[in-house]
N, C-alpha and C. Protein backbone atom coordinates (compact mmCIF):
# COMPACT_ATOMS: atom_id res chain seq x y z
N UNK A 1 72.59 1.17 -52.59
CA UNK A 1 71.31 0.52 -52.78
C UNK A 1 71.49 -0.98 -52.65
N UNK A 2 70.69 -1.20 -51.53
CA UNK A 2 70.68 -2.81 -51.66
C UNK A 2 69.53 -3.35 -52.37
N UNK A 3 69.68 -4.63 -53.32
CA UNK A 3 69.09 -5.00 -54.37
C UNK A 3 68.70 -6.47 -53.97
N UNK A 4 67.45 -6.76 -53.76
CA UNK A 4 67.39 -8.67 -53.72
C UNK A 4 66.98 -9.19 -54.94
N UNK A 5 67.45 -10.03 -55.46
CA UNK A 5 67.21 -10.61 -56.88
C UNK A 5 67.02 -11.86 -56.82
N UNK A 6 65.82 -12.22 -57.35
CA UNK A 6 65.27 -13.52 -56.71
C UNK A 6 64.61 -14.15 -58.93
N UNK A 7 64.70 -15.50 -59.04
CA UNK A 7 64.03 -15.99 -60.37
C UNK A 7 63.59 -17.55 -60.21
N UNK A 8 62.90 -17.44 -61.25
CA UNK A 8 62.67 -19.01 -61.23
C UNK A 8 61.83 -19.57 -59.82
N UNK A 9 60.76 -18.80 -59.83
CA UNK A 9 60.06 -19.17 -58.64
C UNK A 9 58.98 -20.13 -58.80
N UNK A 10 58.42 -20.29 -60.08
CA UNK A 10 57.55 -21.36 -60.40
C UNK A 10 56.83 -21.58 -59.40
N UNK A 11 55.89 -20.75 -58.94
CA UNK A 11 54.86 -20.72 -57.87
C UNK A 11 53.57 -21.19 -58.80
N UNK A 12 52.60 -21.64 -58.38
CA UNK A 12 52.67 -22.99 -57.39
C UNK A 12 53.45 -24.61 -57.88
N UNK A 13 53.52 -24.60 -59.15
CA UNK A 13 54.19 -25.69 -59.41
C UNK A 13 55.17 -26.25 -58.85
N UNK A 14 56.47 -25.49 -58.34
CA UNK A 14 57.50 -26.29 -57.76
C UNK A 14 57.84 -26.20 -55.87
N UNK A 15 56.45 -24.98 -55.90
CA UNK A 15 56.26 -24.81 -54.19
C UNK A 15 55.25 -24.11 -54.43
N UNK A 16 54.67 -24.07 -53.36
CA UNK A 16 53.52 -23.56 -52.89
C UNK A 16 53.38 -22.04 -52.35
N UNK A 17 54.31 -21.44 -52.13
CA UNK A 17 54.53 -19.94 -51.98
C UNK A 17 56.42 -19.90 -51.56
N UNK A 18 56.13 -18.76 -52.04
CA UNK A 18 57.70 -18.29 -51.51
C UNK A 18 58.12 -18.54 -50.51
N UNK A 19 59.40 -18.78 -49.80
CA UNK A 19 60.14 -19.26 -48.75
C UNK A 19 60.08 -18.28 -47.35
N UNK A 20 59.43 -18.10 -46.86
CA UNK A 20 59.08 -16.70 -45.43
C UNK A 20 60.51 -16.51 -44.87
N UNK A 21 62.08 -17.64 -45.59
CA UNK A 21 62.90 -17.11 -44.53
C UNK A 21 63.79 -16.19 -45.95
N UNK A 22 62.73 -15.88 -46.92
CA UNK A 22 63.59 -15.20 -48.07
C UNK A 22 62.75 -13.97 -48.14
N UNK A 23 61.14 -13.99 -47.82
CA UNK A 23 60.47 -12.92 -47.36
C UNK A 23 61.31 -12.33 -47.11
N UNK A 24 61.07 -12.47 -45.76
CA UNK A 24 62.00 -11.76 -44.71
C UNK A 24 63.20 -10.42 -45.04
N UNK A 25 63.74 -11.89 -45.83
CA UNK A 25 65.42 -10.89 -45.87
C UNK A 25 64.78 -10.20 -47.10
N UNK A 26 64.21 -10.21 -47.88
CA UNK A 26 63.45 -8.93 -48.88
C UNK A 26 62.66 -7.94 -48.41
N UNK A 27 62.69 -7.85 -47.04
CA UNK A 27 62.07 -6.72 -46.37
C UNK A 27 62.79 -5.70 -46.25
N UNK A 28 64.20 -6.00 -45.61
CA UNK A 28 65.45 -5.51 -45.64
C UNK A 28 66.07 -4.49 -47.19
N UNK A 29 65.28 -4.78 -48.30
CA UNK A 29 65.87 -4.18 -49.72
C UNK A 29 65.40 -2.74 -50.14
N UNK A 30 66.07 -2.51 -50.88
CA UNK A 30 65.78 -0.89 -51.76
C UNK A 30 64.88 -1.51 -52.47
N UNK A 31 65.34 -2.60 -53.35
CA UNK A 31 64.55 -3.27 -54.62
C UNK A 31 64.82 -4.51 -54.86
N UNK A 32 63.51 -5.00 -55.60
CA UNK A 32 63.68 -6.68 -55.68
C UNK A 32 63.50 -6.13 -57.06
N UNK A 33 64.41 -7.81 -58.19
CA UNK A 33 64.45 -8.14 -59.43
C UNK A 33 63.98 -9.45 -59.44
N UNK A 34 63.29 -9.63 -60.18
CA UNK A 34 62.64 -10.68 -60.57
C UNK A 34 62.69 -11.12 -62.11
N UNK A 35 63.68 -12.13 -62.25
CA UNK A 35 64.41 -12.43 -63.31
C UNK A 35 63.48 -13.54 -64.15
N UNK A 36 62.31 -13.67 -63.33
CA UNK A 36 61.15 -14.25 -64.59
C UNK A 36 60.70 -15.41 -64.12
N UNK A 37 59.72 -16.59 -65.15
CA UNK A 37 59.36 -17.63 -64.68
C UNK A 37 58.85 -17.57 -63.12
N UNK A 38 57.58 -16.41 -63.08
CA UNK A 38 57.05 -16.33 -61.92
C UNK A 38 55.71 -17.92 -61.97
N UNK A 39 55.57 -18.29 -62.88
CA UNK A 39 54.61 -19.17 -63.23
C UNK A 39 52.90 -18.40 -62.73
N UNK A 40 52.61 -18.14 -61.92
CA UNK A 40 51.75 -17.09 -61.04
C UNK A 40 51.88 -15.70 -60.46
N UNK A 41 51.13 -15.07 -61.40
CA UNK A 41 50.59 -13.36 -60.82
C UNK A 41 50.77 -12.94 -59.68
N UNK A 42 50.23 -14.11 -58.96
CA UNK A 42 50.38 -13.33 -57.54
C UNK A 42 51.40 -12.89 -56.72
N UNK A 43 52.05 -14.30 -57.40
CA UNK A 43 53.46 -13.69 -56.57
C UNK A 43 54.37 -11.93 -56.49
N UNK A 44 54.06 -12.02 -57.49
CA UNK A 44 54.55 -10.30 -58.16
C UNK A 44 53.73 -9.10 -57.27
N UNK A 45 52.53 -9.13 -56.54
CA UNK A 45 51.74 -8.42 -56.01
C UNK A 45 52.28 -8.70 -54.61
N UNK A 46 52.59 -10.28 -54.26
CA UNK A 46 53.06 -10.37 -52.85
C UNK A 46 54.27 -9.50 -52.44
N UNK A 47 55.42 -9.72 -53.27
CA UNK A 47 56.83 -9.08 -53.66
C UNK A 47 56.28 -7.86 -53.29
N UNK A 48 55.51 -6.88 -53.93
CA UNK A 48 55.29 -5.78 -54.27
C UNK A 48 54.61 -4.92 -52.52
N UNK A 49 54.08 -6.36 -51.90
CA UNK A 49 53.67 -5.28 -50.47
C UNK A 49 54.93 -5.58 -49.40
N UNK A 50 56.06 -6.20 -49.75
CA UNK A 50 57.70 -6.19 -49.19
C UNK A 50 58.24 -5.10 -49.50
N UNK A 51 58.07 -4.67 -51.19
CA UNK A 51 58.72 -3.63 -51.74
C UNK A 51 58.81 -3.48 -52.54
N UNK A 52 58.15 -1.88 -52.40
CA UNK A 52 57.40 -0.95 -53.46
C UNK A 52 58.20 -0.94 -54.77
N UNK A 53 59.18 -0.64 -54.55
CA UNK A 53 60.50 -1.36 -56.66
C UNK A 53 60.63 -2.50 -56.47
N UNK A 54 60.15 -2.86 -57.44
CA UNK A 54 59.92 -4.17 -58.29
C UNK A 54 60.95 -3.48 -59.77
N UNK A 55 61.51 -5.06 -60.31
CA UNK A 55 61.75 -4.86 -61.88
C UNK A 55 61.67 -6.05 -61.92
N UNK A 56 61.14 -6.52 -63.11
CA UNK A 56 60.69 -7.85 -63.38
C UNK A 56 60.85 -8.23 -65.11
N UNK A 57 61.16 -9.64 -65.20
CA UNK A 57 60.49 -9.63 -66.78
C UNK A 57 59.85 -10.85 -66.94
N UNK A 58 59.14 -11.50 -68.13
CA UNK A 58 58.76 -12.30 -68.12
C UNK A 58 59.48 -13.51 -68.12
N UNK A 59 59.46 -14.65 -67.94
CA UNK A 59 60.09 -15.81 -68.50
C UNK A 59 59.15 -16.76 -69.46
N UNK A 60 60.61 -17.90 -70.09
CA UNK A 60 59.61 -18.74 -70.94
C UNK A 60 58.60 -19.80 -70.35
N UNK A 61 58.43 -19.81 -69.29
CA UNK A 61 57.61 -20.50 -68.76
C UNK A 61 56.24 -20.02 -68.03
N UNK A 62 56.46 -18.86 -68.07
CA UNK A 62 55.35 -17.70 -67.77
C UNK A 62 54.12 -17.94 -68.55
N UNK A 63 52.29 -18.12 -67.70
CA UNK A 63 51.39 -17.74 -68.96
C UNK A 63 51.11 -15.92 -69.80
N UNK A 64 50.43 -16.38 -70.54
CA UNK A 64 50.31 -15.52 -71.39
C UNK A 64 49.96 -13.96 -70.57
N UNK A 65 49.11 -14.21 -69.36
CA UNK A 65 48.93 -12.67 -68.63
C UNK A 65 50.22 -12.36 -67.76
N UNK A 66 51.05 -13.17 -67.76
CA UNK A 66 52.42 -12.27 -66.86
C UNK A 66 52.96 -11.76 -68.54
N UNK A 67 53.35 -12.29 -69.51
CA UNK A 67 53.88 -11.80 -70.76
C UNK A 67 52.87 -10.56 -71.35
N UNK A 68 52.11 -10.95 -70.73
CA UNK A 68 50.99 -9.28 -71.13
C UNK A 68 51.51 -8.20 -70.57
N UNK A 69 51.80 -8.20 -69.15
CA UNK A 69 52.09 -7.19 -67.90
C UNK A 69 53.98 -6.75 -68.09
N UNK A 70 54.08 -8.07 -68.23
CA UNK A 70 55.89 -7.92 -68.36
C UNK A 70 56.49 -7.52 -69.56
N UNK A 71 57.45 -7.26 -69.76
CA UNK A 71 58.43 -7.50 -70.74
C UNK A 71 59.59 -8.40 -70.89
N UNK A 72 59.81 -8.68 -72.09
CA UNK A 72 60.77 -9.83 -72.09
C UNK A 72 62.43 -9.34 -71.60
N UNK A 73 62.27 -8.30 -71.92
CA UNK A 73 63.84 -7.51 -71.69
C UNK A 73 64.08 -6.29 -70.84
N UNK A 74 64.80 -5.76 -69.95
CA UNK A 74 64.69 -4.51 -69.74
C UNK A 74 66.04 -3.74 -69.30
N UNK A 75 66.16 -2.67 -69.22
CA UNK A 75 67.76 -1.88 -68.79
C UNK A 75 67.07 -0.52 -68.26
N UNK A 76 67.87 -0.93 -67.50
CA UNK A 76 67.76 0.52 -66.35
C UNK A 76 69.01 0.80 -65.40
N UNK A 77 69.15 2.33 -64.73
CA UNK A 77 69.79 2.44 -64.16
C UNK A 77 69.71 2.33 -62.81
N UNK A 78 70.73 2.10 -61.60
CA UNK A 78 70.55 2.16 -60.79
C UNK A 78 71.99 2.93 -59.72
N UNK A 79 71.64 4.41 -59.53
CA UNK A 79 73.46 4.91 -59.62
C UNK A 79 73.92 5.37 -60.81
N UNK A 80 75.31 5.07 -61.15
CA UNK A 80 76.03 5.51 -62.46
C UNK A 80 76.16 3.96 -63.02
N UNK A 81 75.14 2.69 -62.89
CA UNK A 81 75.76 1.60 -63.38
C UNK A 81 74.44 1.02 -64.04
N UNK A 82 74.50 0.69 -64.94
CA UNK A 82 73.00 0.11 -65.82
C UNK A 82 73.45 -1.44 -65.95
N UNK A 83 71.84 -1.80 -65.64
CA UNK A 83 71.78 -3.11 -65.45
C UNK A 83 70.43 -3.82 -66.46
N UNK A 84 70.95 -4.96 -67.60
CA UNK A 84 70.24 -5.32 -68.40
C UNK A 84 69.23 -6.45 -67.55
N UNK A 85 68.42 -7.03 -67.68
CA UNK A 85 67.76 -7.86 -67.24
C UNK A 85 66.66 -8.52 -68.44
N UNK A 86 66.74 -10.12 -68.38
CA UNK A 86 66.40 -10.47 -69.41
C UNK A 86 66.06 -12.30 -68.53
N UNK A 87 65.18 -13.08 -68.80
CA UNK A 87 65.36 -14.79 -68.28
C UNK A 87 66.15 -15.29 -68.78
N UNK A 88 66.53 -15.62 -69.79
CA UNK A 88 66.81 -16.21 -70.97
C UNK A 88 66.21 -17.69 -71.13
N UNK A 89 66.93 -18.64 -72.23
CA UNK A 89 66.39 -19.37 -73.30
C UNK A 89 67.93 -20.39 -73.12
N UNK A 90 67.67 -21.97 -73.58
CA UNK A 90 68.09 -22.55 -74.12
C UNK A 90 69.25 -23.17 -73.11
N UNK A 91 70.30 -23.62 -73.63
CA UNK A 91 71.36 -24.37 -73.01
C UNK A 91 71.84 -23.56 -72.01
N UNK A 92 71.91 -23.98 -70.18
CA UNK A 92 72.45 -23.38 -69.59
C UNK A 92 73.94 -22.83 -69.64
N UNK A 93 74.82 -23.69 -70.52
CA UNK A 93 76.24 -23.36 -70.54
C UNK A 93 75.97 -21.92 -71.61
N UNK A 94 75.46 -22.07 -72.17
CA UNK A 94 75.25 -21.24 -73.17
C UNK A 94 74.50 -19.81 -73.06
N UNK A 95 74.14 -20.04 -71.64
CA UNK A 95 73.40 -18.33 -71.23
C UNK A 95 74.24 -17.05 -71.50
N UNK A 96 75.33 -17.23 -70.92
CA UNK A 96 76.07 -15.70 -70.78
C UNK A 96 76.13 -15.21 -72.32
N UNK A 97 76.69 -16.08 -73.42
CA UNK A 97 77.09 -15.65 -74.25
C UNK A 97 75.29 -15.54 -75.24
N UNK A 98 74.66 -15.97 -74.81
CA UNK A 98 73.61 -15.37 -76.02
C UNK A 98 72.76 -14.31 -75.09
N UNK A 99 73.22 -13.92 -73.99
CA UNK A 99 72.90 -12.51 -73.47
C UNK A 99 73.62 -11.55 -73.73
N UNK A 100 75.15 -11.87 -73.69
CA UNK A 100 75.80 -10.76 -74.12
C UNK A 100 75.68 -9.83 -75.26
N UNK A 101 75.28 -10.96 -75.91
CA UNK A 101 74.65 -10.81 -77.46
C UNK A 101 73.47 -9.88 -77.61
N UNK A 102 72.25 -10.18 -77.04
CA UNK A 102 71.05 -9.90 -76.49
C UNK A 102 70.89 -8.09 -76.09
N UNK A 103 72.51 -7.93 -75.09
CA UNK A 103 72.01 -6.39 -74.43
C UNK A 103 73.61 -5.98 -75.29
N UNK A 104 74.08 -6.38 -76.39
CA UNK A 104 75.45 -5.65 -77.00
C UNK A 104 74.74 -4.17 -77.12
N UNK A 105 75.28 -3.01 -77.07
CA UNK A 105 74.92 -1.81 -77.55
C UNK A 105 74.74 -1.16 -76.47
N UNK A 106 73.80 -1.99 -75.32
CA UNK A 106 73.00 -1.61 -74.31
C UNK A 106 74.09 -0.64 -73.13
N UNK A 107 75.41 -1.24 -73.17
CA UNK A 107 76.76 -0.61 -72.49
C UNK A 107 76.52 -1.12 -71.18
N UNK A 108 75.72 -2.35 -70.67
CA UNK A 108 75.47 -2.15 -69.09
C UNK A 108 76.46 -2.95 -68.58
N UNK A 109 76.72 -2.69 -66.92
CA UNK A 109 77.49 -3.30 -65.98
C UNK A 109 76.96 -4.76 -65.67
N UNK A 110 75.82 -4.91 -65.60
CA UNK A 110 75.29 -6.18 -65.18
C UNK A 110 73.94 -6.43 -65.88
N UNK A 111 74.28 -8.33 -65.95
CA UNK A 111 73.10 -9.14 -66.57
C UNK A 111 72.69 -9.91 -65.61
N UNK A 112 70.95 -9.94 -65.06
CA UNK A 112 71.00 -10.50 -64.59
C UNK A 112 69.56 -11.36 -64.93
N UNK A 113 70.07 -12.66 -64.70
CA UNK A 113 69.37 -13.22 -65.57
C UNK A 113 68.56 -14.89 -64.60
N UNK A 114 68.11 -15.88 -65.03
CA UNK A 114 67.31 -16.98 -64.72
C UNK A 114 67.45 -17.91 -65.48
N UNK A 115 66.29 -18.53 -65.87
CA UNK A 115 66.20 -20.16 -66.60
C UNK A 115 67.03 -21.27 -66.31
N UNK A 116 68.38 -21.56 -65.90
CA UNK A 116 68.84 -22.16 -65.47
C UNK A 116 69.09 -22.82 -64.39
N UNK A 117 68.41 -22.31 -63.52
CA UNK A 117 67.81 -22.42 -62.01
C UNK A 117 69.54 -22.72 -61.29
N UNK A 118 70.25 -22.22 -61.99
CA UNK A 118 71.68 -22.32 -61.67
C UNK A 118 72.79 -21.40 -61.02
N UNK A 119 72.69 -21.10 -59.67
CA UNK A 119 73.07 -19.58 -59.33
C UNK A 119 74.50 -19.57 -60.17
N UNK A 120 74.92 -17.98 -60.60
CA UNK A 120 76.36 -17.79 -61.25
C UNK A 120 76.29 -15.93 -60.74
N UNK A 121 77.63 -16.03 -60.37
CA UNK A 121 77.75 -14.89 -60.06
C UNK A 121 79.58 -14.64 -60.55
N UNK A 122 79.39 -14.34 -61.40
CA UNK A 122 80.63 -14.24 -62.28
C UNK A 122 80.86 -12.43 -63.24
N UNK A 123 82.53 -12.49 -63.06
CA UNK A 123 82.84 -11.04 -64.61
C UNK A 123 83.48 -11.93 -65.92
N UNK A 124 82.63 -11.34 -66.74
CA UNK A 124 83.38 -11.23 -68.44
C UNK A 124 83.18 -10.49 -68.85
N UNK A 125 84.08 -10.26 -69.68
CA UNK A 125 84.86 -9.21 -70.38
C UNK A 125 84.52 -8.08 -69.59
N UNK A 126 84.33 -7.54 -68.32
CA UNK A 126 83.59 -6.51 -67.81
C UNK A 126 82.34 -6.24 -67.45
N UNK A 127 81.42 -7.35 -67.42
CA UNK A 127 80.26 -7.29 -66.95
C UNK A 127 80.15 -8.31 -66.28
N UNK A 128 79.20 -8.14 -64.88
CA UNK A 128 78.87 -9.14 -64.15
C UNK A 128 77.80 -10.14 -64.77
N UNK A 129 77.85 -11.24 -64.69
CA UNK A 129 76.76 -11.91 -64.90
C UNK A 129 76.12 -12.86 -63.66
N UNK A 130 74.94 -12.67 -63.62
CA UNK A 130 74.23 -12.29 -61.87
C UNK A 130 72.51 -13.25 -62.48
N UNK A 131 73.24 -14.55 -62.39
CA UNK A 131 71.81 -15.59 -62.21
C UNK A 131 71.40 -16.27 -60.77
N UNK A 132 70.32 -15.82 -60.13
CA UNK A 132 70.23 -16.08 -58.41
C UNK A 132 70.03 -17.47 -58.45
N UNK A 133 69.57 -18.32 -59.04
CA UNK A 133 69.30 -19.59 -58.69
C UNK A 133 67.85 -19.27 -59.00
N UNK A 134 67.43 -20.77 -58.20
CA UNK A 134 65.79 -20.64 -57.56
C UNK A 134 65.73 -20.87 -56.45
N UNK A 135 64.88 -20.06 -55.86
CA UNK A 135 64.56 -20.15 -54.06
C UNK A 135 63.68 -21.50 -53.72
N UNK A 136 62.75 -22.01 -55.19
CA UNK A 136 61.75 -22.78 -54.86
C UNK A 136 62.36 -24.25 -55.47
N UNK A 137 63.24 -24.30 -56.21
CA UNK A 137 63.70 -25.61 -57.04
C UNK A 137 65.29 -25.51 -56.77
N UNK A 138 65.49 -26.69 -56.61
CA UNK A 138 67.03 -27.52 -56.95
C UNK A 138 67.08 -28.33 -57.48
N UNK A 139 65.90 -28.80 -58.93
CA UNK A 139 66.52 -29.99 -59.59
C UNK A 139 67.37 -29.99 -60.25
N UNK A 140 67.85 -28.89 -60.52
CA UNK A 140 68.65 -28.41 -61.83
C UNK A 140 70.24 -27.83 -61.19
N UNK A 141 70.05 -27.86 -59.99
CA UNK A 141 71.31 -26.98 -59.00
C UNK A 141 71.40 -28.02 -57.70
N UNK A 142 72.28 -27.76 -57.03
CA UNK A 142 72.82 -28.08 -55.86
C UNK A 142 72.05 -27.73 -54.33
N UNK A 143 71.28 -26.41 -54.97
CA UNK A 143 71.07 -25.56 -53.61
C UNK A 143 70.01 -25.31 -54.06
N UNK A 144 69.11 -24.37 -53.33
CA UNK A 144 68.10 -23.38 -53.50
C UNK A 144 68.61 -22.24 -53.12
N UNK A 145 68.52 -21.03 -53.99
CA UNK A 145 69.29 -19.73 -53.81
C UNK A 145 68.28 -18.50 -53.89
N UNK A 146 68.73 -17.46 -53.48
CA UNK A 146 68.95 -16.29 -54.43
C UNK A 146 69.55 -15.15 -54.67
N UNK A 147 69.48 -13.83 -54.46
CA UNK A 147 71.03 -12.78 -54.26
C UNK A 147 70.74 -11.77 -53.94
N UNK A 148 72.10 -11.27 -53.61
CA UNK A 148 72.04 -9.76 -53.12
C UNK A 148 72.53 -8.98 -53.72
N UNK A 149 72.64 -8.06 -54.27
CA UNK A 149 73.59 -6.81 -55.06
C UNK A 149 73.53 -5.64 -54.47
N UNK A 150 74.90 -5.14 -54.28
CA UNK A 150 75.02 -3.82 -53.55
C UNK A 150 75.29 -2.93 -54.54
N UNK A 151 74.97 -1.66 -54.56
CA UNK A 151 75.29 -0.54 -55.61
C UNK A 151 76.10 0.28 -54.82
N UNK A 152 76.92 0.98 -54.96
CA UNK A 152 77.22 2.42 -54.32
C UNK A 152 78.00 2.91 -55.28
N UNK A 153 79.62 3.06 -55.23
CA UNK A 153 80.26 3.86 -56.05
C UNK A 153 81.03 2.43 -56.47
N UNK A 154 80.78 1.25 -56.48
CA UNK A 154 81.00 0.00 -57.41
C UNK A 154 79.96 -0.95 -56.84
N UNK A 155 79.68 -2.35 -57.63
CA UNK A 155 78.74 -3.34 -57.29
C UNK A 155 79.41 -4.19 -56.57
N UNK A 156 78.84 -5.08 -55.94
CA UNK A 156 79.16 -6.16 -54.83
C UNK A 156 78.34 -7.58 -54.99
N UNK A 157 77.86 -8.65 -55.15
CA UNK A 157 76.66 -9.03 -55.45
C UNK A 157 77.22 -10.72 -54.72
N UNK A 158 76.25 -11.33 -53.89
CA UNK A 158 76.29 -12.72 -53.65
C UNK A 158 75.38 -13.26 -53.74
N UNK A 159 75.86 -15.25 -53.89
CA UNK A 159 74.79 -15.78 -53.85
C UNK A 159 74.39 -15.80 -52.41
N UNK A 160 72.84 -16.14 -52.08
CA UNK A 160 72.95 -16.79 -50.97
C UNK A 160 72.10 -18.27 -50.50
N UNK A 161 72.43 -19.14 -50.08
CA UNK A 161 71.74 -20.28 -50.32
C UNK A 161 70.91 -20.52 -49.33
N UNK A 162 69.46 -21.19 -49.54
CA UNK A 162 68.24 -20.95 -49.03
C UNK A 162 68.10 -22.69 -47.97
């Protein structure tokens, strides 16, 4: 299963629609993740006529009707490998470890997460931790990003820069 994982899109505030050369390559997917801070509804409906799985959650920058529709947290499987998904909160150095925290119990292979508009594609202690960047902002990063994750009988996952 190929997976596009895209966050931190802050539509319309930090662009005006999604990037058509990131469309694109989301046409190509099993499923898009959407790791939050959509800022606008619509975008989630656009995603959705690329491809039909969607998983999404809210972020803290989200109004109140995406936090209606969304959830703040979620885990699911995909294969034999479960994957937590969550935006998160607070100091970017400080993401991995108050997620780990966040999905302890949960047993999953991968976190993948946002707010930091900081792509990381890293293992600890055994779990990937899988933040795409943002496709629409680089004030906070180097690049404009977002990722790919492969499933089969292990994960694979890159950034890719926009």
């Amino acid at each position: 299963m190929k997976i596009g994982v895209i966050s931190d899109t802050h539509i319309p505030d930090r662009a005006k629609s999604i990037p058509n050369d990131l469309l694109e390559a989301l046409k190509g997917v099993d499923m898009i993740i959407h790791a939050g801070d959509f800022a606008e509804l619509s975008l989630l409906d656009k995603l959705k006529s690329v491809c039909g799985n969607i998983k999404a959650v809210s972020g803290n920058m989200d109004p109140a009707e995406i936090k209606d529709q969304l959830p703040e947290k979620e885990v699911f499987k995909v294969g034999k490998f479960k994957i937590g998904l969550m935006h998160g909160w607070g100091q970017p150095d400080k993401l991995p470890g108050l997620l780990a925290e966040k999905f302890k119990g949960d047993n999953v292979d991968v976190i993948v997460f946002g707010h930091s508009h900081q792509a990381i594609n890293e293992k600890r202690e055994g779990i990937l931790f899988f933040n795409p960047g943002s496709p629409t902002d680089n004030i906070f990063a180097p690049y404009k990003s977002y990722g790919i994750i492969e499933i089969n009988d292990k994960i694979t996952a890159k950034i890719i820069k926009l």
